[in-house]
N, C-alpha and C. Protein backbone atom coordinates (compact mmCIF):
# COMPACT_ATOMS: atom_id res chain seq x y z
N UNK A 1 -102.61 117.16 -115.88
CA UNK A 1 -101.22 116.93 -115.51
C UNK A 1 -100.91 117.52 -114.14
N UNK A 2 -101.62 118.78 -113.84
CA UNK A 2 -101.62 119.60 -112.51
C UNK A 2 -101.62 118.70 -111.24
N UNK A 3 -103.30 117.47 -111.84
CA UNK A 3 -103.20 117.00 -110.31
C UNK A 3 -102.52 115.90 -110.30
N UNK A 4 -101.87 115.59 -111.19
CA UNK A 4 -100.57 113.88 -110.85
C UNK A 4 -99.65 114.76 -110.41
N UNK A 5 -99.03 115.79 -110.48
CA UNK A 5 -98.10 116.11 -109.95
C UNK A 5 -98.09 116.46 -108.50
N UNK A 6 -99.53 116.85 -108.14
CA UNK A 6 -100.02 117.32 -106.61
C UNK A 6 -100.31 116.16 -105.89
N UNK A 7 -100.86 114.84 -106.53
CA UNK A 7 -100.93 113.31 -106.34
C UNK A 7 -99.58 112.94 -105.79
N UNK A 8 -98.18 113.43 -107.01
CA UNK A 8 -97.72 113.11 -106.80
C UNK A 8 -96.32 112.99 -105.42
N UNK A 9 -96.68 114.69 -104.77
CA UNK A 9 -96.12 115.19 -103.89
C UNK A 9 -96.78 114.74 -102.67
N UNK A 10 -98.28 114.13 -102.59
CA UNK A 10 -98.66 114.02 -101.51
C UNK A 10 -98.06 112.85 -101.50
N UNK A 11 -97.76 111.72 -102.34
CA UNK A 11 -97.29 110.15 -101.87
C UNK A 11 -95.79 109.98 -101.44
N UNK A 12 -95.30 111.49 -102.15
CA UNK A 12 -94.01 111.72 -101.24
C UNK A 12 -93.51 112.01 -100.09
N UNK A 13 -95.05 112.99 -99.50
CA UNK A 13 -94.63 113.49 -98.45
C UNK A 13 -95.30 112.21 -97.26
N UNK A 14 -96.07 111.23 -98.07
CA UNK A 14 -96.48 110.27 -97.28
C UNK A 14 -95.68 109.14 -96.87
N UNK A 15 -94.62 108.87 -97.85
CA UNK A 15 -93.62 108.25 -97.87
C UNK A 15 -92.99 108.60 -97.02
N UNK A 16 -92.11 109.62 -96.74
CA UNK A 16 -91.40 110.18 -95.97
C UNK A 16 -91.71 110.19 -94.56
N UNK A 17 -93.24 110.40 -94.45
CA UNK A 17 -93.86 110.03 -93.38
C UNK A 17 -93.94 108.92 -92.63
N UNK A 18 -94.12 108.16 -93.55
CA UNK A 18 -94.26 106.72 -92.64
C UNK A 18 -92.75 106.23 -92.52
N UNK A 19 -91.33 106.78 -93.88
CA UNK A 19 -90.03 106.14 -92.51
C UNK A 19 -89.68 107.30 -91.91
N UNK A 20 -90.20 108.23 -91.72
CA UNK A 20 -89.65 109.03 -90.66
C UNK A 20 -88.70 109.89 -90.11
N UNK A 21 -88.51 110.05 -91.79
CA UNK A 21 -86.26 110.48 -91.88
C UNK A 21 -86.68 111.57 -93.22
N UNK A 22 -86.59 112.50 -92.76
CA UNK A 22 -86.39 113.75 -93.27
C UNK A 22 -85.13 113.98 -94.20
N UNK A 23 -84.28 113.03 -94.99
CA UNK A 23 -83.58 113.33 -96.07
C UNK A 23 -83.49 113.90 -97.80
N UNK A 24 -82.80 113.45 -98.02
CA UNK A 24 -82.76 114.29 -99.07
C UNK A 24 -82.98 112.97 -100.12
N UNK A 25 -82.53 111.88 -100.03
CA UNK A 25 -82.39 110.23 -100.08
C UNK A 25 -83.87 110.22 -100.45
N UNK A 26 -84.38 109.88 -98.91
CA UNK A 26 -85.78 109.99 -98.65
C UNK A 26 -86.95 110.51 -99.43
N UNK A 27 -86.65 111.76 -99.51
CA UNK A 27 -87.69 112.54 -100.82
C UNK A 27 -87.58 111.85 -101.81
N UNK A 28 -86.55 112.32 -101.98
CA UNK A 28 -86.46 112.12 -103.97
C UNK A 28 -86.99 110.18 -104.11
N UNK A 29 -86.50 109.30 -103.44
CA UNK A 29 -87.22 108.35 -102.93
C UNK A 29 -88.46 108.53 -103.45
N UNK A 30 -89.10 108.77 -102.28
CA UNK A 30 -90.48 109.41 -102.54
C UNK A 30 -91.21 109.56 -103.64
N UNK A 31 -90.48 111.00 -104.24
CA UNK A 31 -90.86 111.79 -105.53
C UNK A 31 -90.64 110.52 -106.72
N UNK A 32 -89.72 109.82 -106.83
CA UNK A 32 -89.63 108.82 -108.12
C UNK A 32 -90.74 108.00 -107.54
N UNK A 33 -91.00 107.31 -106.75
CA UNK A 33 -92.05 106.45 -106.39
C UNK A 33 -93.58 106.84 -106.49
N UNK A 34 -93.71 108.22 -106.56
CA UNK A 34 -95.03 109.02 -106.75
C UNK A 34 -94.82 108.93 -107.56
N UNK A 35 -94.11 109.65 -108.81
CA UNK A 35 -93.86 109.48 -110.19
C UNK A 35 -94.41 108.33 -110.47
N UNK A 36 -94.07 107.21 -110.34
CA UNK A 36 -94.00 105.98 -111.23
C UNK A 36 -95.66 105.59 -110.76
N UNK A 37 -96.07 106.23 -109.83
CA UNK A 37 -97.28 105.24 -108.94
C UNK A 37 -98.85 106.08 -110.32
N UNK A 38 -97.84 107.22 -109.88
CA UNK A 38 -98.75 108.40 -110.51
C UNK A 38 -98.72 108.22 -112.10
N UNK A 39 -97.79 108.00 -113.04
CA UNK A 39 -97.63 108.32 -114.65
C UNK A 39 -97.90 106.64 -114.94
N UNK A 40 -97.10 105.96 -114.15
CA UNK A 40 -96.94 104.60 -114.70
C UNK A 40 -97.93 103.73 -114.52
N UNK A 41 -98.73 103.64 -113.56
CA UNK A 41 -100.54 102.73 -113.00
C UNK A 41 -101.70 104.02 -113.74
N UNK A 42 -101.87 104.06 -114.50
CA UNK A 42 -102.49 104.58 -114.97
C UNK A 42 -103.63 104.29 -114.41
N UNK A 43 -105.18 105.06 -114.28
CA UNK A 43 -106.10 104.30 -114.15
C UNK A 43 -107.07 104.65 -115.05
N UNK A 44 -108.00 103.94 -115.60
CA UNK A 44 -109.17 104.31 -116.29
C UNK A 44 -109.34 105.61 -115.78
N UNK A 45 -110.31 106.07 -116.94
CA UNK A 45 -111.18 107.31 -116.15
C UNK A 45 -112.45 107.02 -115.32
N UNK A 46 -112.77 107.71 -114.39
CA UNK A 46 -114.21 107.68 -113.54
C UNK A 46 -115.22 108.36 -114.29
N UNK A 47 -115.99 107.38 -115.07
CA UNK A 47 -117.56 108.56 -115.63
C UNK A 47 -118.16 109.00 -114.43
N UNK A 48 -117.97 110.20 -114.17
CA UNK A 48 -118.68 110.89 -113.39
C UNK A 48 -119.34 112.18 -113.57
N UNK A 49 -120.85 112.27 -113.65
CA UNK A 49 -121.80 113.06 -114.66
C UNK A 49 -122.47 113.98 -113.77
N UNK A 50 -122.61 113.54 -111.93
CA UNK A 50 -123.21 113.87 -110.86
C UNK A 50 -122.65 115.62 -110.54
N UNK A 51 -123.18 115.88 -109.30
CA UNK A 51 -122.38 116.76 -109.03
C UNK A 51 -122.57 116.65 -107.33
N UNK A 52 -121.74 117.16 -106.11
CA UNK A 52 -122.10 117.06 -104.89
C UNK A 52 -123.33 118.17 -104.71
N UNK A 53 -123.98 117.65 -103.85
CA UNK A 53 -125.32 117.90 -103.16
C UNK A 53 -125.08 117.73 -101.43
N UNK A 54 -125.11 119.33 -101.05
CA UNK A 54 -124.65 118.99 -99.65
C UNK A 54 -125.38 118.80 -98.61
N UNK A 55 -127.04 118.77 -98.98
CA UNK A 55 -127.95 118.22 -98.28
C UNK A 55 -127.97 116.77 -98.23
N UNK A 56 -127.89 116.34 -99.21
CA UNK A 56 -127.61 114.89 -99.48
C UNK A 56 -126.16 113.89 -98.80
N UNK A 57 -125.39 114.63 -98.87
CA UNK A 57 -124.00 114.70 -98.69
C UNK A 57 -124.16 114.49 -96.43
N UNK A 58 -124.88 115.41 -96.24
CA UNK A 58 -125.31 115.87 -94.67
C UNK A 58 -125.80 114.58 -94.07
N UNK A 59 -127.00 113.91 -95.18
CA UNK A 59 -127.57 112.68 -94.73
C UNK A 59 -127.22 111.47 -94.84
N UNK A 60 -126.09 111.37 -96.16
CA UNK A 60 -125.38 110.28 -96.33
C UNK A 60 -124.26 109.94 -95.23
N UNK A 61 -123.78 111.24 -94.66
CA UNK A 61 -122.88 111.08 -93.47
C UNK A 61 -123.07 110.63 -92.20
N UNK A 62 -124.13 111.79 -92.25
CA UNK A 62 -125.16 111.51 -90.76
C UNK A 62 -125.60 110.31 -90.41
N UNK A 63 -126.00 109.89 -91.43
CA UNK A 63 -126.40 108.29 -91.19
C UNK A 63 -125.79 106.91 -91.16
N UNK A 64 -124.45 107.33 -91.96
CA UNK A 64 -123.63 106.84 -91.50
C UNK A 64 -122.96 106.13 -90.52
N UNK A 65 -122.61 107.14 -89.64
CA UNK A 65 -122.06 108.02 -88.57
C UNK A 65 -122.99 106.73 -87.44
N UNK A 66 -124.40 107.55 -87.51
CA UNK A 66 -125.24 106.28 -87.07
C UNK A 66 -125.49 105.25 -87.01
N UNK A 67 -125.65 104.21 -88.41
CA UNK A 67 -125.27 102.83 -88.59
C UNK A 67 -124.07 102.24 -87.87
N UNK A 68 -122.87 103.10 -88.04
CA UNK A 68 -121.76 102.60 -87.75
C UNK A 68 -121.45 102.89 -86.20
N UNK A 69 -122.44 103.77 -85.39
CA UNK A 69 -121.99 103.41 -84.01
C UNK A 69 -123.43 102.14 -83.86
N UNK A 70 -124.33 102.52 -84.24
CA UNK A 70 -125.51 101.17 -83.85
C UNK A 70 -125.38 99.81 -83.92
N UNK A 71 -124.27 99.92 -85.26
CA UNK A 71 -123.91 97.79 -85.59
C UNK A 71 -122.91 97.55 -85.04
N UNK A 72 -121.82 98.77 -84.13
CA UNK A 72 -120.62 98.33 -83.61
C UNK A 72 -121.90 97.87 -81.90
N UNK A 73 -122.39 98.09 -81.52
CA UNK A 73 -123.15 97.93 -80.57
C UNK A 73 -124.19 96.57 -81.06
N UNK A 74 -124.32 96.21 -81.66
CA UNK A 74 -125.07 94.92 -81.92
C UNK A 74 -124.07 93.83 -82.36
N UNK A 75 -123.48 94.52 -82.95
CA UNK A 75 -121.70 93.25 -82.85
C UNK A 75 -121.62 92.82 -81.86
N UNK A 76 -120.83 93.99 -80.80
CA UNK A 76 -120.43 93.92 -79.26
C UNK A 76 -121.46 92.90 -78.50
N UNK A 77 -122.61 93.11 -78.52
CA UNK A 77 -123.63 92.43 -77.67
C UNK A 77 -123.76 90.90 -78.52
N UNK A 78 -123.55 91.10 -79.23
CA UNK A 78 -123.59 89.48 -80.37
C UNK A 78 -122.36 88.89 -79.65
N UNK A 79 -121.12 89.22 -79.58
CA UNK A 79 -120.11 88.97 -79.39
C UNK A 79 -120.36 88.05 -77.53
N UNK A 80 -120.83 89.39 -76.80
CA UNK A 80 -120.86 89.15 -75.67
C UNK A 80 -122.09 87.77 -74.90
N UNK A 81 -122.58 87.72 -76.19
CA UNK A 81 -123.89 86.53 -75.49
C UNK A 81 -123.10 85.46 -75.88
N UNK A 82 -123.12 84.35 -74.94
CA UNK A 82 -122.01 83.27 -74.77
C UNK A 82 -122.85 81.64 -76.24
N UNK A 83 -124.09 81.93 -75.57
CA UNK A 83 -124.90 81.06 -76.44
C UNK A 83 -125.41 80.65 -77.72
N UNK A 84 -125.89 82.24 -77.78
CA UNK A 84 -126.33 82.58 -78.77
C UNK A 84 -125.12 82.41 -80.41
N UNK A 85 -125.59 81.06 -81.52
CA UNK A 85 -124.84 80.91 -82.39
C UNK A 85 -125.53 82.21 -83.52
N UNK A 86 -125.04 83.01 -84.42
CA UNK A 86 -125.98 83.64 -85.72
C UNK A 86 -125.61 83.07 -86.50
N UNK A 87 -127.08 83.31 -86.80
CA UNK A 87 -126.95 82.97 -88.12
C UNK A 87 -126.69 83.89 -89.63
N UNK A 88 -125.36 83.40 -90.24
CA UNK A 88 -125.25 84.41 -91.11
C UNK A 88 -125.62 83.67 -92.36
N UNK A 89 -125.28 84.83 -93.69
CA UNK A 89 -125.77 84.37 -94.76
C UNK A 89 -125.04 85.43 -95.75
N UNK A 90 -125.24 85.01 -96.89
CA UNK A 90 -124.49 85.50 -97.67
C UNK A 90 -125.28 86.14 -99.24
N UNK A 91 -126.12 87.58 -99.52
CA UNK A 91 -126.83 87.96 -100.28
C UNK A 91 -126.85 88.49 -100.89
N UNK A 92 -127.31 88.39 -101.98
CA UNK A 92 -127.49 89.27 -103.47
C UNK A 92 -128.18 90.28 -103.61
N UNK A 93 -127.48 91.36 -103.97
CA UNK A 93 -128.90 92.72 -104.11
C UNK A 93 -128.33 93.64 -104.98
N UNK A 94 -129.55 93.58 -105.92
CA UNK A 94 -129.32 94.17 -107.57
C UNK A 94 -129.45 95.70 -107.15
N UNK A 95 -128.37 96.14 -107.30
CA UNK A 95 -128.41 98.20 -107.22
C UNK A 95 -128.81 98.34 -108.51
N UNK A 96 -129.71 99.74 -108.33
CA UNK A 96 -130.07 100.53 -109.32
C UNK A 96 -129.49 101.32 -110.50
N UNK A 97 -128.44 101.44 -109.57
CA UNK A 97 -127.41 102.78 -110.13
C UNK A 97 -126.61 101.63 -111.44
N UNK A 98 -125.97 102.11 -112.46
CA UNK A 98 -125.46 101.90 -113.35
C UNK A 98 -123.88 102.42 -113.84
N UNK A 99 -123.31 102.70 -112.06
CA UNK A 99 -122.23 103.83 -112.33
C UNK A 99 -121.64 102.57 -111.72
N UNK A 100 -120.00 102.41 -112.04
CA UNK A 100 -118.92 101.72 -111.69
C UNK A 100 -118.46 102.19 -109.92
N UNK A 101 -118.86 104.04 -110.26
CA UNK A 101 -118.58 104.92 -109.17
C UNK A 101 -119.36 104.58 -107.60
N UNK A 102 -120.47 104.99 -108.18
CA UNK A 102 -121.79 104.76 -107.03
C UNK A 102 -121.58 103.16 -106.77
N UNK A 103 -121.30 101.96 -107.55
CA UNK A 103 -121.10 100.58 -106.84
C UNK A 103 -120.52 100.45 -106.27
N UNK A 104 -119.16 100.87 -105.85
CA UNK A 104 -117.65 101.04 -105.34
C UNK A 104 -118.33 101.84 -104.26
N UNK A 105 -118.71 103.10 -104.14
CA UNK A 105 -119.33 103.89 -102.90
C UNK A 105 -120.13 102.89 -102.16
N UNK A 106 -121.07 102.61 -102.58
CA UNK A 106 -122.16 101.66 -101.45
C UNK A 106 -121.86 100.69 -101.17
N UNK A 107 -120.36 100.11 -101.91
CA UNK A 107 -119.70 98.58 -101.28
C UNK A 107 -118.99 99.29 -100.32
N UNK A 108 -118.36 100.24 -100.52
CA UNK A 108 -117.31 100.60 -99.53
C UNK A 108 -118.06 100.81 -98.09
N UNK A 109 -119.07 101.73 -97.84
CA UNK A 109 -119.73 102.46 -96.85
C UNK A 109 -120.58 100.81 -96.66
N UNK A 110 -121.18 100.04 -97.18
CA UNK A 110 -121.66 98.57 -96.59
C UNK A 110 -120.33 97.75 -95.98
N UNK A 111 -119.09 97.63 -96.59
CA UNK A 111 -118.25 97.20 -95.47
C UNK A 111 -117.90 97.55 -94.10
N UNK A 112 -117.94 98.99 -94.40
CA UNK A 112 -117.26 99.82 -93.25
C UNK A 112 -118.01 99.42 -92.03
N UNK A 113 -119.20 99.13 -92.37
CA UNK A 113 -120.25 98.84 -91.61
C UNK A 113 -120.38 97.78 -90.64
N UNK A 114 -119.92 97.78 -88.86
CA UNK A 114 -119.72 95.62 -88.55
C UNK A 114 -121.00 95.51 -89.19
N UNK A 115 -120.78 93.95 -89.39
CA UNK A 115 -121.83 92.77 -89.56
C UNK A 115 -122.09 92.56 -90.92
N UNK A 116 -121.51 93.08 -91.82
CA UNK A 116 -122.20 93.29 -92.85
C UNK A 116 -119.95 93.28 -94.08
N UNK A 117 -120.25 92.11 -94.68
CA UNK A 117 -118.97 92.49 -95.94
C UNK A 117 -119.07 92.04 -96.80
N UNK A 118 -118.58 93.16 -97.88
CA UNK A 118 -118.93 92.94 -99.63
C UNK A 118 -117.88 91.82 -99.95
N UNK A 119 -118.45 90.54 -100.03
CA UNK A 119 -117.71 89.58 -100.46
C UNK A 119 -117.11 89.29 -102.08
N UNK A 120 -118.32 90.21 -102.85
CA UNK A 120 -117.99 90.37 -104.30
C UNK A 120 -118.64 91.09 -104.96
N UNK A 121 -118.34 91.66 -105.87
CA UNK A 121 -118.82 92.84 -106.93
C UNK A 121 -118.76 92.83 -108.35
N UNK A 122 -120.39 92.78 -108.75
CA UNK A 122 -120.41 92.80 -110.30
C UNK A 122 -120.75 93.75 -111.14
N UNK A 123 -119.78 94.53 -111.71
CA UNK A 123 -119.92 95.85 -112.23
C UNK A 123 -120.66 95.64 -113.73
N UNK A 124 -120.51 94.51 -114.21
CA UNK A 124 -121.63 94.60 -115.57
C UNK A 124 -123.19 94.71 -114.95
N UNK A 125 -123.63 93.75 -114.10
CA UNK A 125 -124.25 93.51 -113.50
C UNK A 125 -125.27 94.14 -112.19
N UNK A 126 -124.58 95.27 -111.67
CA UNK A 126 -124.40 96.00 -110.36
C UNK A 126 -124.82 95.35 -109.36
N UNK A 127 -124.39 93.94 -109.45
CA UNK A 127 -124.68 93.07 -108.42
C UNK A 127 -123.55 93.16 -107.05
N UNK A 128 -124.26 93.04 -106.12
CA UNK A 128 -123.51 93.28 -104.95
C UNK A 128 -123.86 92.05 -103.67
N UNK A 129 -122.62 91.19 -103.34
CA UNK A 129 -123.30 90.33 -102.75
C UNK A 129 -122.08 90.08 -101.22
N UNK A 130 -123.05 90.02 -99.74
CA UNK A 130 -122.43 90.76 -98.81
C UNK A 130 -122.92 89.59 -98.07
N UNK A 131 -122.05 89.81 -96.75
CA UNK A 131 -122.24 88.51 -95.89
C UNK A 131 -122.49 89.54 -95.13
N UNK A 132 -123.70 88.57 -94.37
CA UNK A 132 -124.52 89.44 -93.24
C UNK A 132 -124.24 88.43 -91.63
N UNK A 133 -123.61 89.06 -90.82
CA UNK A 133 -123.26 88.37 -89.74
C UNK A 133 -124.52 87.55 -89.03
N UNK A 134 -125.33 88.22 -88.74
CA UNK A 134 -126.68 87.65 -88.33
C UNK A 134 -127.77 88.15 -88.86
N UNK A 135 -128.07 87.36 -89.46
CA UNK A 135 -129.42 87.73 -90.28
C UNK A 135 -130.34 88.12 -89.65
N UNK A 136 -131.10 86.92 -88.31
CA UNK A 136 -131.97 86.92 -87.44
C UNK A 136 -131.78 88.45 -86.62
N UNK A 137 -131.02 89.35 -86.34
CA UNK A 137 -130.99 90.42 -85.63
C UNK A 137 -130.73 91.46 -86.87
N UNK A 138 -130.58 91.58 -87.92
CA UNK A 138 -130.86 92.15 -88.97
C UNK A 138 -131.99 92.52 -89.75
N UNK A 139 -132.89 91.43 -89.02
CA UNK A 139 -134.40 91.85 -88.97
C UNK A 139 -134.91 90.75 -90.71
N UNK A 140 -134.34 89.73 -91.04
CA UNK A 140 -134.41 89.09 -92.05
C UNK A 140 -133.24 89.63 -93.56
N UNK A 141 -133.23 88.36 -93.96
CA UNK A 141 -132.90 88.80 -95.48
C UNK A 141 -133.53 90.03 -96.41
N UNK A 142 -134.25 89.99 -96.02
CA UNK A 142 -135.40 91.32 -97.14
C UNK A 142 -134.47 92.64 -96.43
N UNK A 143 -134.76 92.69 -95.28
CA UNK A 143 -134.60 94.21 -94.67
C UNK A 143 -133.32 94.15 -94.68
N UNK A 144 -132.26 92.88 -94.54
CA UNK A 144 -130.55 93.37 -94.87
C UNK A 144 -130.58 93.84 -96.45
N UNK A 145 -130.99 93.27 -97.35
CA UNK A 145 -131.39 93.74 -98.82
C UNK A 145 -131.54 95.81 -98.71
N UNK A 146 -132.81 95.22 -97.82
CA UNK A 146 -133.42 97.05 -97.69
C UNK A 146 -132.03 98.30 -97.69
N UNK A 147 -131.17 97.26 -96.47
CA UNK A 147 -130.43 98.25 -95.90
C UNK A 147 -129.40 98.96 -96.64
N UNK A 148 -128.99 97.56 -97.94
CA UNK A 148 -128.01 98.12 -98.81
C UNK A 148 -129.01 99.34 -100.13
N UNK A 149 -129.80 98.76 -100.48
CA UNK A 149 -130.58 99.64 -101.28
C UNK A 149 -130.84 101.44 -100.78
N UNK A 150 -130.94 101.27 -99.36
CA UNK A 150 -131.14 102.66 -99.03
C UNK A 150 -130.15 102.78 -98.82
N UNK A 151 -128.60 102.16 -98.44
CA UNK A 151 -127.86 102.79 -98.61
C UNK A 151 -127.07 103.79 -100.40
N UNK A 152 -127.39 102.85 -100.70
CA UNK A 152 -126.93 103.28 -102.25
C UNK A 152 -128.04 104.29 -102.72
N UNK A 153 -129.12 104.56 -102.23
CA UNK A 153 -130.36 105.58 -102.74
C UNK A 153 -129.44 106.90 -101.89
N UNK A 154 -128.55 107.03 -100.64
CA UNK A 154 -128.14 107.94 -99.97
C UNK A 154 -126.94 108.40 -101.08
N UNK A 155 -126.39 107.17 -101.45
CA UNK A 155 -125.10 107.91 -102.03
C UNK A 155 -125.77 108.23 -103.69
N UNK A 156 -126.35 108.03 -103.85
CA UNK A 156 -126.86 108.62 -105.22
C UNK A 156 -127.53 110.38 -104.83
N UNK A 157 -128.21 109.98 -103.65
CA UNK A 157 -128.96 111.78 -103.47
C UNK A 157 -128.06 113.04 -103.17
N UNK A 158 -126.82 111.96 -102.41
CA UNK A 158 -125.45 112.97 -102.11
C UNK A 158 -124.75 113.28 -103.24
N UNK A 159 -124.39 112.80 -104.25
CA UNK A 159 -123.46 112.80 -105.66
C UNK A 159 -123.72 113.06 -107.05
N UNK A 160 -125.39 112.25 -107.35
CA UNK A 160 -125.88 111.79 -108.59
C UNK A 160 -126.40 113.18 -109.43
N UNK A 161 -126.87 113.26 -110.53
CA UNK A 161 -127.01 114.18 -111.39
C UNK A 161 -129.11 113.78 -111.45
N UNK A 162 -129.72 114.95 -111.49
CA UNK A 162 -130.90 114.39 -111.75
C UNK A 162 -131.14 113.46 -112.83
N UNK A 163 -130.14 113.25 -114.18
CA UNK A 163 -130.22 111.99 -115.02
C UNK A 163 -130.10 110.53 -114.21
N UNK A 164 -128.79 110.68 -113.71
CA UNK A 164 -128.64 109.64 -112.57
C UNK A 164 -129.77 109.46 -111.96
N UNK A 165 -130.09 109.92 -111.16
CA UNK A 165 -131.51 109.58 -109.94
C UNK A 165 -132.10 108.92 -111.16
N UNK A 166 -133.43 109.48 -111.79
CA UNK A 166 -133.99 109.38 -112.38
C UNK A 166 -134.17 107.57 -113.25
N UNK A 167 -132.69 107.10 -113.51
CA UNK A 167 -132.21 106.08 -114.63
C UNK A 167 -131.90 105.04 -113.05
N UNK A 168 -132.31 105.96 -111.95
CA UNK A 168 -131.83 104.41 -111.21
C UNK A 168 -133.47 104.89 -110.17
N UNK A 169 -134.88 104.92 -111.13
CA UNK A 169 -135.74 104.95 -109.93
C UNK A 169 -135.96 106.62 -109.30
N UNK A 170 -135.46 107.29 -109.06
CA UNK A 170 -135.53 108.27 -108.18
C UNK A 170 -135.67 109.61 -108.42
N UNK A 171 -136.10 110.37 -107.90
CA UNK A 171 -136.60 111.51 -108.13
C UNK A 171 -135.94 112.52 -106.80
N UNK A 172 -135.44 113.62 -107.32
CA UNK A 172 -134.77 114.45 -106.28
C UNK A 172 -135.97 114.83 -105.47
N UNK A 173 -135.56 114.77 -103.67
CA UNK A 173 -136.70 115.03 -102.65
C UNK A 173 -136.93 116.50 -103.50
N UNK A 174 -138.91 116.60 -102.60
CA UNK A 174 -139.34 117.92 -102.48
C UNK A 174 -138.18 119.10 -101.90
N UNK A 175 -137.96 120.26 -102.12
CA UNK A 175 -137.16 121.63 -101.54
C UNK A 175 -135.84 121.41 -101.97
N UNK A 176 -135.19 120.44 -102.38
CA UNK A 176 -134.24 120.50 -103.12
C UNK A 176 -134.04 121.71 -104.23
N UNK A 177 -133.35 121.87 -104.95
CA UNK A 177 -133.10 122.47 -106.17
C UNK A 177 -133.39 121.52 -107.73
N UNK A 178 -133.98 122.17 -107.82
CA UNK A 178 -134.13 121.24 -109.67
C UNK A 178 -135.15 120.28 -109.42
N UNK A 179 -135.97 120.61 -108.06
CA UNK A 179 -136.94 118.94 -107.69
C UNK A 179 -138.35 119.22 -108.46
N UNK A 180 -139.21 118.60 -109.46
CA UNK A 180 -140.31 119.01 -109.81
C UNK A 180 -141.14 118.66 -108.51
N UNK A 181 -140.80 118.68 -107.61
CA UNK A 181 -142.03 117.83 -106.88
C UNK A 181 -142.38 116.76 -106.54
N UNK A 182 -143.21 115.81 -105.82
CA UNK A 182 -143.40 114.31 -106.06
C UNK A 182 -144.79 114.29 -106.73
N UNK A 183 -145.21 112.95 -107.60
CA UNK A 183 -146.09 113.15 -107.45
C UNK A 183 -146.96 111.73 -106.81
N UNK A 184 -148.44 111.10 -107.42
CA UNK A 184 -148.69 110.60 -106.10
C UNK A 184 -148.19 109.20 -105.45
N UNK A 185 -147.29 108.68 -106.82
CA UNK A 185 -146.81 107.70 -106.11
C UNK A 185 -144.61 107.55 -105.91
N UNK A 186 -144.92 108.88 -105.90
CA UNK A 186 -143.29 108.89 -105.14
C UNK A 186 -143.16 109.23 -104.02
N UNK A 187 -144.68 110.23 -103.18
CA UNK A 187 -144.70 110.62 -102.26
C UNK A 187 -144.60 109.45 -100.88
N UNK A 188 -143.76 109.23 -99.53
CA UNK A 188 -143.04 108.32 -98.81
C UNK A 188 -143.47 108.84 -97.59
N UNK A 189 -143.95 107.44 -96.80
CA UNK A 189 -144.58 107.98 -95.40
C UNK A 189 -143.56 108.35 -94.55
């Protein structure tokens, strides 16, 4: 109940924010509209079994961070060649993970991404299927595939519970905490 009410003060003070008028009107405004957003839309609960991992967490960002200045730069230059038509396409790629949570994460962080948008999402399924601006400079269908898979292997190493890893493929890296080790065919050039 603690955090709908702390939910609910931030959508007030966000309210207030965006018209800009410091009343008394205004708040309480606000505060009934958090109320209702907060008690009345209820949402499912999030099974969430993981816990954060801030090594994981470091690389899921970092790389990020990276993708997203590298494809705003292959956009731009896509954009800027007058001739050149791409070819896009539109692809299917079965995630591992089995969480509602982790599908929603690796659609979100694959949109954010130019060139690349989650056109639809199948949560029985963990099917995820994304339009790829140019395939041909994406390095093929397989490796746009690749790209979402390692992305979703990042947000699992940042969040997931060693049950998690494990039920989607994976094994926590060597020096981690809780890692048995690899052995010889998990070990990765």
């Amino acid at each position: 109940m603690r955090a709908q009410w702390g939910t609910t003060l931030w959508l007030a003070a966000v309210w207030v924010l965006l018209w800009g008028d410091l009343s008394v009107a205004n708040v309480l405004v606000g505060l009934l509209l958090g109320y209702l957003v907060t008690h009345g839309l209820r949402m499912t609960p999030i099974d969430f079994h993981g816990r954060l991992h801030p090594v994981g967490l470091a690389h899921l960002v970092g790389r990020f961070l990276l993708d997203l200045v590298r494809a705003s730069f292959e956009v731009s230059v896509l954009a800027l060649r007058p001739r050149h038509v791409p070819r896009g396409a539109v692809i299917g790629v079965h995630l591992r993970s089995h969480s509602d949570l982790y599908l929603t994460m690796t659609a979100e962080l694959c949109s954010l991404v130019p060139g690349s948008l989650v056109v639809e999402a199948h949560r029985v399924t963990g099917m995820l299927y994304l339009h790829v601006l140019d395939v041909e400079q994406s390095g093929g269908i397989e490796a746009a595939r690749r790209v979402v898979l390692d992305q979703e292997e990042r947000v699992l190493r940042a969040f997931a519970s060693d049950e998690e890893l494990a039920d989607a493929g994976l094994t926590r890296r060597p020096g981690a905490r809780g890692a048995a080790g690899p052995t010889s065919t998990e070990v990765r050039a």
